[in-house]
Protein backbone atom coordinates (compact mmCIF):
# COMPACT_ATOMS: atom_id res chain seq x y z
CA UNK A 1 -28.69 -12.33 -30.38
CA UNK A 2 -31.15 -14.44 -28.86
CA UNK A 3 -35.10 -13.07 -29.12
CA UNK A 4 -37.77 -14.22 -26.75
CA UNK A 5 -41.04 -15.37 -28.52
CA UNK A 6 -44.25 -14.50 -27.20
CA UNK A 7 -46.87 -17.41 -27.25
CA UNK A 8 -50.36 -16.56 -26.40
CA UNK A 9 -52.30 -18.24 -23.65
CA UNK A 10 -54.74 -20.06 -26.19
CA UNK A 11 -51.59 -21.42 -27.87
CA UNK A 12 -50.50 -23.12 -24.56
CA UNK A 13 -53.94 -24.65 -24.16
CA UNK A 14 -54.01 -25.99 -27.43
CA UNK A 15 -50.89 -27.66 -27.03
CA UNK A 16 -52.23 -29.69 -23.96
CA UNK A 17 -55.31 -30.74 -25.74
CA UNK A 18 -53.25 -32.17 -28.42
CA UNK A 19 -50.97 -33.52 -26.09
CA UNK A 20 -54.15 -35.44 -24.47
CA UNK A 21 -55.40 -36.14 -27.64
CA UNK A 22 -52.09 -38.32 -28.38
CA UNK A 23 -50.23 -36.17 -30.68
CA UNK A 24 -46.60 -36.06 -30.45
CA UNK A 25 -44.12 -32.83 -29.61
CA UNK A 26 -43.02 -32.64 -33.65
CA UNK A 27 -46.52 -32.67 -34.85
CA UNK A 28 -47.52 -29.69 -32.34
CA UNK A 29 -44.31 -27.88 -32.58
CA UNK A 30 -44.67 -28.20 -36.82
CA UNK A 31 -48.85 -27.19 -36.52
CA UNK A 32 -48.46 -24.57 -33.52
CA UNK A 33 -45.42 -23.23 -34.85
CA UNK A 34 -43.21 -23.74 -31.52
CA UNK A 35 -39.31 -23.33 -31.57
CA UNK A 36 -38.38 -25.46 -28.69
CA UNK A 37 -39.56 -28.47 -27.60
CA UNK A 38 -38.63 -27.60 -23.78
CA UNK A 39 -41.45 -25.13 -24.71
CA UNK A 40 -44.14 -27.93 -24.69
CA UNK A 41 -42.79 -29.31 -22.06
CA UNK A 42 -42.45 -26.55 -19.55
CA UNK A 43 -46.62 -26.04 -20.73
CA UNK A 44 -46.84 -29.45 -19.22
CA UNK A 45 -45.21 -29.38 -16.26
CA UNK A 46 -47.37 -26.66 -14.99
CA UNK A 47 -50.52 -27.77 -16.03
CA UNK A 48 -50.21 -31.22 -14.13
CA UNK A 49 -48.77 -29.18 -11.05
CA UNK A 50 -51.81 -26.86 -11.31
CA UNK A 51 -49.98 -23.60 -12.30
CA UNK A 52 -51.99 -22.39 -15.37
CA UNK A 53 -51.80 -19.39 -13.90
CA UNK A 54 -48.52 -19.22 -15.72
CA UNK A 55 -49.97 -18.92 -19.19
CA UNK A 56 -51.14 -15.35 -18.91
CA UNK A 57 -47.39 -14.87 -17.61
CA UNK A 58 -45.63 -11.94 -19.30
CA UNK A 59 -43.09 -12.44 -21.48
CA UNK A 60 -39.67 -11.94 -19.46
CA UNK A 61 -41.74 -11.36 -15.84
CA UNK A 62 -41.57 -14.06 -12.99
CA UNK A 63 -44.05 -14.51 -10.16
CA UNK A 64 -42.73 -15.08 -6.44
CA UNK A 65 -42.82 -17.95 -5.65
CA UNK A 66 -46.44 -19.40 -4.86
CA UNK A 67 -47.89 -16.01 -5.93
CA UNK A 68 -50.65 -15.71 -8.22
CA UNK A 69 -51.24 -12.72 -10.85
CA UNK A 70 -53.13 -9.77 -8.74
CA UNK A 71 -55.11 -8.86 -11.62
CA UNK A 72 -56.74 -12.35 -11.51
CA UNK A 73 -60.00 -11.39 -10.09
CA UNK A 74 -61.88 -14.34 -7.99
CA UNK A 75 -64.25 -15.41 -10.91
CA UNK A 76 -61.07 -15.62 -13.04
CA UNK A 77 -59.37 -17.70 -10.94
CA UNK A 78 -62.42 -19.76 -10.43
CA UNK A 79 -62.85 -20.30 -14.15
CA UNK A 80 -59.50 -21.39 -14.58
CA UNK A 81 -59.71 -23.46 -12.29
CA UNK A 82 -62.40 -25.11 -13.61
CA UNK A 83 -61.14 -25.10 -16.90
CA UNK A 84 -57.84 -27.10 -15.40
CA UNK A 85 -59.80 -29.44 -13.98
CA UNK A 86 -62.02 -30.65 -16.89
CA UNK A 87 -59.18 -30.63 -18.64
CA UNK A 88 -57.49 -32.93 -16.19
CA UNK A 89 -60.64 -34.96 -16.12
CA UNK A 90 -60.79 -35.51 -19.45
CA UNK A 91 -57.43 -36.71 -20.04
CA UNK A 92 -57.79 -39.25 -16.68
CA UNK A 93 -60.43 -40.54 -18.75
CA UNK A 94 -58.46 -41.18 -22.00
CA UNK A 95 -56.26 -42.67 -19.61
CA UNK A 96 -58.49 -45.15 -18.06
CA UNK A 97 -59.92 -46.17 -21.28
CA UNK A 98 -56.37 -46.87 -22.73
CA UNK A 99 -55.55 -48.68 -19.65
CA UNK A 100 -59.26 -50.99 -20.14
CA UNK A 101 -58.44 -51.36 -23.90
CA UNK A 102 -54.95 -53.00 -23.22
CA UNK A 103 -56.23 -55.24 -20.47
């Protein structure tokens, strides 16, 4: 029988910094311990579609669609918001800067 693993919310956020930072799905699933590399890439997926929110999902419970977790009070959404968005800034800039450097 199959059993569900748990990962914690600061586990999926690591995984997307080292994904910015260049390292590849072996090397995080081997450091972070991950079982599945459709794990990572699930992470992924909703943090360039802007669905953090998904992170502090329990294990085994599903949001309707386009709701957000009620217990998410206003300055929690606004700080993970924020926290998406430097995120997203900083790997734009990695970007860019790999873009100059090959140009």
């Amino acid at each position: 029988m199959k059993t569900r693993v748990h990962y914690p919310k600061e586990i999926k956020w690591k995984v997307i910094e080292m994904k910015k930072d260049g390292y590849s799905n072996r090397t995080i699933m081997e450091t972070l311990g991950i079982k599945n590399v459709s794990q990572i890439k699930t992470w992924m997926k909703w943090y360039r579609t802007g669905q953090t929110y998904h992170f502090q999902q329990p294990l085994g419970k599903q949001y309707s669609y386009g709701k957000r977790p009620k217990e998410l009070n206003e300055l929690e959404q606004l700080r993970l918001e924020n926290k998406h968005l430097k995120t997203k800034l900083q790997y734009c800039d990695i970007w860019f800067c790999n873009l100059l450097a090959n140009n």
